[in-house]
Protein backbone atom coordinates (compact mmCIF):
# COMPACT_ATOMS: atom_id res chain seq x y z
CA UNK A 1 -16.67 -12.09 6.42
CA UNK A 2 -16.22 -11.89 2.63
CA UNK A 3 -15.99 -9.41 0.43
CA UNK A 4 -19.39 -9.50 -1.52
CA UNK A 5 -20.44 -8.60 -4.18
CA UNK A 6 -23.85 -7.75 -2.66
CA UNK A 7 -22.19 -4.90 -0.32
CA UNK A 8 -24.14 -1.19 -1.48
CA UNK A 9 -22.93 1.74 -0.16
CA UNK A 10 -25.39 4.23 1.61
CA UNK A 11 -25.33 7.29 -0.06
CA UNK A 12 -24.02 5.79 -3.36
CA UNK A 13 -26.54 7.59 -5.35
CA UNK A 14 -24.24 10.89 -4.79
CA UNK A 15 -22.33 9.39 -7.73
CA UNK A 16 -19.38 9.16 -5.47
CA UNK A 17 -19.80 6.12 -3.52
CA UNK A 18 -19.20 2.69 -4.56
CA UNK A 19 -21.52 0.75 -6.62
CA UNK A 20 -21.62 -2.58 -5.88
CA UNK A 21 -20.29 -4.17 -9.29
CA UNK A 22 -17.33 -2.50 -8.26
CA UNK A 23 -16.55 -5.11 -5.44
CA UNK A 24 -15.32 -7.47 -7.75
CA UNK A 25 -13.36 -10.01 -5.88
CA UNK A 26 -14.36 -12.39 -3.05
CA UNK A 27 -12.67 -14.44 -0.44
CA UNK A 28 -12.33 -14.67 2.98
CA UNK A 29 -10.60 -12.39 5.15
CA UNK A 30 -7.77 -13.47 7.49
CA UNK A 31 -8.12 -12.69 11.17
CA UNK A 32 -5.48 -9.88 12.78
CA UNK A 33 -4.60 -12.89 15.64
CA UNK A 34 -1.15 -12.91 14.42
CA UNK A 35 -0.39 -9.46 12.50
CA UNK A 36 2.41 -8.62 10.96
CA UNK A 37 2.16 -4.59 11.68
CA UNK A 38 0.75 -3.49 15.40
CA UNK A 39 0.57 0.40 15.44
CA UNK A 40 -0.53 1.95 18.98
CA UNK A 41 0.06 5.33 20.17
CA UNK A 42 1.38 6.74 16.63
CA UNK A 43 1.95 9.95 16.39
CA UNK A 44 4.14 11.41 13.43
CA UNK A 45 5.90 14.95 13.55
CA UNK A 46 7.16 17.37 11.30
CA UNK A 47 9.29 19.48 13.26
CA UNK A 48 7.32 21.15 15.74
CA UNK A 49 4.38 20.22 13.82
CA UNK A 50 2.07 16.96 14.94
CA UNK A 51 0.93 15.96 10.86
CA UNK A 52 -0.87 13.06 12.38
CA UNK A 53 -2.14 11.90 15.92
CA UNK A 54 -2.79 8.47 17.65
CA UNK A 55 -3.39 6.14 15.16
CA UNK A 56 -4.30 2.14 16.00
CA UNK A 57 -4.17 -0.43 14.17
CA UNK A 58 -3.41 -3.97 13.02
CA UNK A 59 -2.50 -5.69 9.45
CA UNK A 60 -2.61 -9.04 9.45
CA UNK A 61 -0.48 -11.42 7.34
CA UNK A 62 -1.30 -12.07 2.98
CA UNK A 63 -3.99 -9.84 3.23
CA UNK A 64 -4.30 -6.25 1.18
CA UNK A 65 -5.29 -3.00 3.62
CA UNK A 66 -6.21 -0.31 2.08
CA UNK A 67 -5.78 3.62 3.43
CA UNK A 68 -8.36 5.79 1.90
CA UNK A 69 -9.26 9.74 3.03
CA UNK A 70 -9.28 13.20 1.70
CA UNK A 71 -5.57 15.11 0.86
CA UNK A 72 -3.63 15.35 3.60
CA UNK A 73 -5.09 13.12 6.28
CA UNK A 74 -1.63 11.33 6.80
CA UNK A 75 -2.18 8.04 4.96
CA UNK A 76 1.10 8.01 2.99
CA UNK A 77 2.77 9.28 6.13
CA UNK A 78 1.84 6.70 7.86
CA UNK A 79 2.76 4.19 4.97
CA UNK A 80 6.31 5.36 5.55
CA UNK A 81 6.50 4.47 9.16
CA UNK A 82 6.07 0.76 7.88
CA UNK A 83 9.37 0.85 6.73
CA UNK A 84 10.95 3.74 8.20
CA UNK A 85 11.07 5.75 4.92
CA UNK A 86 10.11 8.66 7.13
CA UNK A 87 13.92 8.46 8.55
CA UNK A 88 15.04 10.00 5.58
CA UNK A 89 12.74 13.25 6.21
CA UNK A 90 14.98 15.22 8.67
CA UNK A 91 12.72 17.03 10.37
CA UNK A 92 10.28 13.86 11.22
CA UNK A 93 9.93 12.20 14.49
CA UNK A 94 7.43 9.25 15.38
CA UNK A 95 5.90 8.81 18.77
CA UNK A 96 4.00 5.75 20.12
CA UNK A 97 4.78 2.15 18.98
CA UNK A 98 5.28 0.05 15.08
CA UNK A 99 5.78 -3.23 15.68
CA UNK A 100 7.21 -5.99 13.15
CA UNK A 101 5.81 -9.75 14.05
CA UNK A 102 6.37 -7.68 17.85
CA UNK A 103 9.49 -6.33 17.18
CA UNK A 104 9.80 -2.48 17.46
CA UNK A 105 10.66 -1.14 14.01
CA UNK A 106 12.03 1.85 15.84
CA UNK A 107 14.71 0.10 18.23
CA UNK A 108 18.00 1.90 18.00
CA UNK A 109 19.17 -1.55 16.83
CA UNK A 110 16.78 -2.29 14.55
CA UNK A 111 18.80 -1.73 11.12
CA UNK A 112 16.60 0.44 8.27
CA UNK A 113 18.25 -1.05 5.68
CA UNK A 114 17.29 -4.45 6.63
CA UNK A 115 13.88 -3.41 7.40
CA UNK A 116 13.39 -1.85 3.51
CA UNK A 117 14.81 -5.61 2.19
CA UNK A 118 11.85 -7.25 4.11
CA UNK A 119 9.03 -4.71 3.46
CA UNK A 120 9.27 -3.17 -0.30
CA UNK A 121 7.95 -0.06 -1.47
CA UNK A 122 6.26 0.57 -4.78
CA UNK A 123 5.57 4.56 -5.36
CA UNK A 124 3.46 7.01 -7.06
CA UNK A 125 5.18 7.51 -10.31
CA UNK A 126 6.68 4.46 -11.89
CA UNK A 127 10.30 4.70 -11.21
CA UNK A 128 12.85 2.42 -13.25
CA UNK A 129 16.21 3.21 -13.07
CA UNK A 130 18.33 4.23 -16.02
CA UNK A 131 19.10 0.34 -16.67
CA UNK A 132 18.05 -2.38 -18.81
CA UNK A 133 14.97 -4.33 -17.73
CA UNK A 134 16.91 -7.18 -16.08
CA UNK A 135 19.36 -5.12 -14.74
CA UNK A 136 16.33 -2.99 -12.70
CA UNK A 137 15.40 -6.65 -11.55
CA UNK A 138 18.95 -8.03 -10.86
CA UNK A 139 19.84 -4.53 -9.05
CA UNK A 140 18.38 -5.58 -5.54
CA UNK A 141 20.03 -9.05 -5.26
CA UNK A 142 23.34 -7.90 -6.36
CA UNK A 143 23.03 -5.26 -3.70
CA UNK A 144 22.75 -8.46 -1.30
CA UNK A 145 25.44 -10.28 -2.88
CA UNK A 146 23.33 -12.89 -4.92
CA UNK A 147 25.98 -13.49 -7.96
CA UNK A 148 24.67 -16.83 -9.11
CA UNK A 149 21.59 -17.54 -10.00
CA UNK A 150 19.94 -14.20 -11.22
CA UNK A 151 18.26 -15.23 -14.59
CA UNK A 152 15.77 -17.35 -11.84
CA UNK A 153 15.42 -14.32 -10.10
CA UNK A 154 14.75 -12.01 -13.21
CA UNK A 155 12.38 -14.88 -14.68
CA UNK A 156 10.62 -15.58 -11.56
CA UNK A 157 9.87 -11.89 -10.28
CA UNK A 158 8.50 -10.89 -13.72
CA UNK A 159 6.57 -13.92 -13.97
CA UNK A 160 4.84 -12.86 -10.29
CA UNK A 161 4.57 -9.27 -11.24
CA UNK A 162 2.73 -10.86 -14.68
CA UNK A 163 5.35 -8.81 -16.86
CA UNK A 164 7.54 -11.85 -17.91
CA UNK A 165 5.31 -13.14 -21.09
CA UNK A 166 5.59 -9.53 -22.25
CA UNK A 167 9.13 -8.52 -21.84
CA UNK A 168 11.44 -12.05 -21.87
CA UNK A 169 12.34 -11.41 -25.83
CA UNK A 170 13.33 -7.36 -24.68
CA UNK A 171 15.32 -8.14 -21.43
CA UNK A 172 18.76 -6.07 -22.52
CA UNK A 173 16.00 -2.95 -23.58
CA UNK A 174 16.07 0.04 -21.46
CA UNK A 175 13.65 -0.44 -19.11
CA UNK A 176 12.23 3.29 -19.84
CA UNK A 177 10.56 2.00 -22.88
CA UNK A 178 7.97 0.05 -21.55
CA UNK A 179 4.65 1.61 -21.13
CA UNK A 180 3.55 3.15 -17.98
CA UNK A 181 1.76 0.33 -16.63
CA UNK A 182 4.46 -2.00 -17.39
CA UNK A 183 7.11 0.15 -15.27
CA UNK A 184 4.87 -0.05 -12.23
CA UNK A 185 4.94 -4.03 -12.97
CA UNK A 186 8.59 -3.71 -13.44
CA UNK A 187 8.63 -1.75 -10.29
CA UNK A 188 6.61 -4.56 -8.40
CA UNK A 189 8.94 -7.25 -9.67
CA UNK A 190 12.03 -5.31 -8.96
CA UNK A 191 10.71 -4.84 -5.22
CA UNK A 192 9.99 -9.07 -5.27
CA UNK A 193 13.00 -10.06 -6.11
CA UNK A 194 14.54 -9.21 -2.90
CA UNK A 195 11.99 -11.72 -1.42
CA UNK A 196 10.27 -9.12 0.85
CA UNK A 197 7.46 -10.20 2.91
CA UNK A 198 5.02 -6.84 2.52
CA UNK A 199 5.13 -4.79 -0.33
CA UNK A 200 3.52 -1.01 0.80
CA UNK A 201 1.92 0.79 -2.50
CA UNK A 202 1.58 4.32 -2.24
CA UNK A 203 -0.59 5.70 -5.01
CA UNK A 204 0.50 2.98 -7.31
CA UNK A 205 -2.29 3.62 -10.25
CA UNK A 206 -2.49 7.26 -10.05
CA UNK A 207 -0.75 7.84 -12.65
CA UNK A 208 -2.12 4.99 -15.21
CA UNK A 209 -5.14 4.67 -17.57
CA UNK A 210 -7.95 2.37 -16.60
CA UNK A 211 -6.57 -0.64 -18.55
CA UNK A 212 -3.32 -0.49 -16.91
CA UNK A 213 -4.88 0.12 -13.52
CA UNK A 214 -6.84 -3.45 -13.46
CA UNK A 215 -4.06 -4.96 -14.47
CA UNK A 216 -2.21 -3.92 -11.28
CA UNK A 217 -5.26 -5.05 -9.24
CA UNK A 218 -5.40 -8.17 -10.28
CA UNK A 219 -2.02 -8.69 -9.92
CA UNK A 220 -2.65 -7.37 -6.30
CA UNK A 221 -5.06 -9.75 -5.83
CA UNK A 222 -2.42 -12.85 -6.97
CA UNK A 223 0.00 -11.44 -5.16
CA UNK A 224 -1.74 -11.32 -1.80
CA UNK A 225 -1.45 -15.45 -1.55
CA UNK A 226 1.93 -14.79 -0.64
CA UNK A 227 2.50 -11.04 0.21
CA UNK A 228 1.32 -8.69 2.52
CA UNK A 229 -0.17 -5.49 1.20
CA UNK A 230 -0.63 -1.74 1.91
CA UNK A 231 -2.07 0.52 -0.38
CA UNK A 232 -2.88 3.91 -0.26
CA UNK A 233 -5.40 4.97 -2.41
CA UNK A 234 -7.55 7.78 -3.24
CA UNK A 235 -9.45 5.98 -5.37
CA UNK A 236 -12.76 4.34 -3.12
CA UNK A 237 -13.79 1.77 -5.74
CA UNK A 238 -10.21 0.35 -6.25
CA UNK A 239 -10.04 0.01 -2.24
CA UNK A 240 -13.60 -1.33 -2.36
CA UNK A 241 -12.34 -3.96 -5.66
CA UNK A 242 -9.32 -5.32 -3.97
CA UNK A 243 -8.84 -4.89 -0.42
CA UNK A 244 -9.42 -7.06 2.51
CA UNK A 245 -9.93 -4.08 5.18
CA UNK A 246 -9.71 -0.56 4.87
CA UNK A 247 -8.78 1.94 7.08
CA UNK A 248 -10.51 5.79 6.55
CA UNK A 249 -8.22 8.66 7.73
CA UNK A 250 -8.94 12.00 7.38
CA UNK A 251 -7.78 15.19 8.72
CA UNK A 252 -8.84 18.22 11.54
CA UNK A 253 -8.34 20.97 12.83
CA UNK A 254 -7.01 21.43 16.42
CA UNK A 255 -7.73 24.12 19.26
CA UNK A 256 -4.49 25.98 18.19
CA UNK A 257 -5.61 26.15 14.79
CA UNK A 258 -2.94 23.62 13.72
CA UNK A 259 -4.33 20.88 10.83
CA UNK A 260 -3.80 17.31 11.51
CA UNK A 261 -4.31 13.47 10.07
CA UNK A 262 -5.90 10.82 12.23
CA UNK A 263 -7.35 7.26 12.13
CA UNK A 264 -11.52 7.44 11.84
CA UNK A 265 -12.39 3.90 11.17
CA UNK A 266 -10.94 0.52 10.49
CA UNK A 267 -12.81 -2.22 9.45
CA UNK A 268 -12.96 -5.43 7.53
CA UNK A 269 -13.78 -3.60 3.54
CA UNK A 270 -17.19 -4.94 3.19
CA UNK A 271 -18.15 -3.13 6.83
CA UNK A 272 -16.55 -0.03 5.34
CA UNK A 273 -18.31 0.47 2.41
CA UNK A 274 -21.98 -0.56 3.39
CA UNK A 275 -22.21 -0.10 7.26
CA UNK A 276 -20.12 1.99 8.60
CA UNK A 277 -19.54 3.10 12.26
CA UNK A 278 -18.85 6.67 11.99
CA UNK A 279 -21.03 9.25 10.28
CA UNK A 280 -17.71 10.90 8.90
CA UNK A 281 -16.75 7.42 6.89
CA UNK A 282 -20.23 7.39 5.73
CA UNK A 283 -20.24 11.04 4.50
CA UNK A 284 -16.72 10.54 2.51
CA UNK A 285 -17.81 7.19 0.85
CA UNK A 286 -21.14 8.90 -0.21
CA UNK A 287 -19.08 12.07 -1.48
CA UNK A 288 -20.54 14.73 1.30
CA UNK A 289 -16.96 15.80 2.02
CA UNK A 290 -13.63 15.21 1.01
């Protein structure tokens, strides 16, 4: 099923569900036959404290997923299991199974490093490092050991995060004075040019005007011929614009009293937005709760 442009949200008169101009692009949507993340049993701790609870689910291959829910529901925690940034939380602990192309992330053997090379992460807040623009690009692949051959990196991974045009005359320029928007693109490319296969986006246009913010869509939208996506947004129409399937999480309260994040619904984006299964996915889209 496609993403159409025809898909209306119940409850979109509330003035928080999605219009439907606002699914703006359309193509099929790969089937989950062969994914590239399979997530059963997860369960992600805090110290004593179980922050989110059996989650399921499956992202297939050049296709963008987007996690969606009220504060707090555990999407960005379970962002991080994709590519173990959670390690570096001391306190966490992961139960249940992530599996790479059916390889368990979480093998003793499996090395974190490696696993952050083949599946980037783009954050919040823009986040260039003190350098010039191609040295935030060249950083990665010197890392690696590339030594030859790093203007083709610089030029190509700008050119696919669509900053190249704008920045090839400025490359020796500190990379802090580009606007916002462009350090998020110069964040993108800089995660590229280690030739990752996904590229997990955690918030990655909260912090931009509305300009900026299409511009990362779109190049979203390019990038997903040849990348695999996760984004976690809060923002429902920017899920409903450019993903393929979205996942709604949100959060409860046990018997104990103790609040936790959990998996609702998980759908191909279209389903989501204008027939969903669960009356709690329904309420959120139509801006009952959350």
């Amino acid at each position: 099923m496609s993403v159409s442009n025809t898909a209306t949200p119940r409850g979109s008169e509330s003035g928080r569900g999605v219009a439907p101009d606002t699914v703006r692009y359309n193509r099929e949507v790969p089937g989950l036959d062969e994914p590239v993340f399979d997530v059963s049993g997860l369960s992600i701790h805090y110290g004593s404290n179980k922050a989110v609870r059996d989650v399921n689910m499956k992202v297939g291959p050049r296709q963008i997923t987007a996690m969606i829910g009220p504060s707090g529901c555990g999407k960005s925690t379970v962002l991080r299991t994709f590519n173990r940034m959670n390690d570096l939380i001391p306190e966490a602990r992961v139960e249940g199974s992530v599996t790479y192309h059916g390889e368990d992330l979480y093998d003793p053997a499996v090395d974190p490093i490696e696993v952050r090379r083949r599946i980037g992460m783009v954050f919040q807040k823009p986040n260039p490092f003190p350098k010039s623009i191609y040295d935030n690009i060249a950083f990665g692949p010197r890392i690696m050991g590339v030594r030859s051959g790093l203007d083709d990196v610089v030029e190509e991974s700008l050119t696919k995060a669509a900053l190249w045009d704008e920045v090839k005359d400025k490359l020796k320029e500190s990379a802090f004075a580009l606007s916002g928007g462009q350090q998020q693109r110069l964040c993108i490319a800089r995660a590229i040019a280690v030739n990752p296969e996904v590229i997990l986006m955690d918030e990655p246009c909260s912090a931009l005007d509305p300009i900026a913010t299409l511009k990362i869509e779109d190049l979203m939208y390019e990038l997903a011929d040849e990348f695999t996506i996760v984004i976690v947004t809060h923002n429902m129409q920017q899920a409903a614009r450019v993903s393929d399937r979205t996942a709604f999480f949100t959060a409860a309260i046990d018997d104990n009293g103790d609040r936790f994040g959990g998996l609702v619904e998980y759908d191909e984006t279209a389903t989501i937005f204008s027939k969903p299964s669960d009356k709690r996915t329904e309420d959120y889209i139509s801006g009952r709760f959350g």
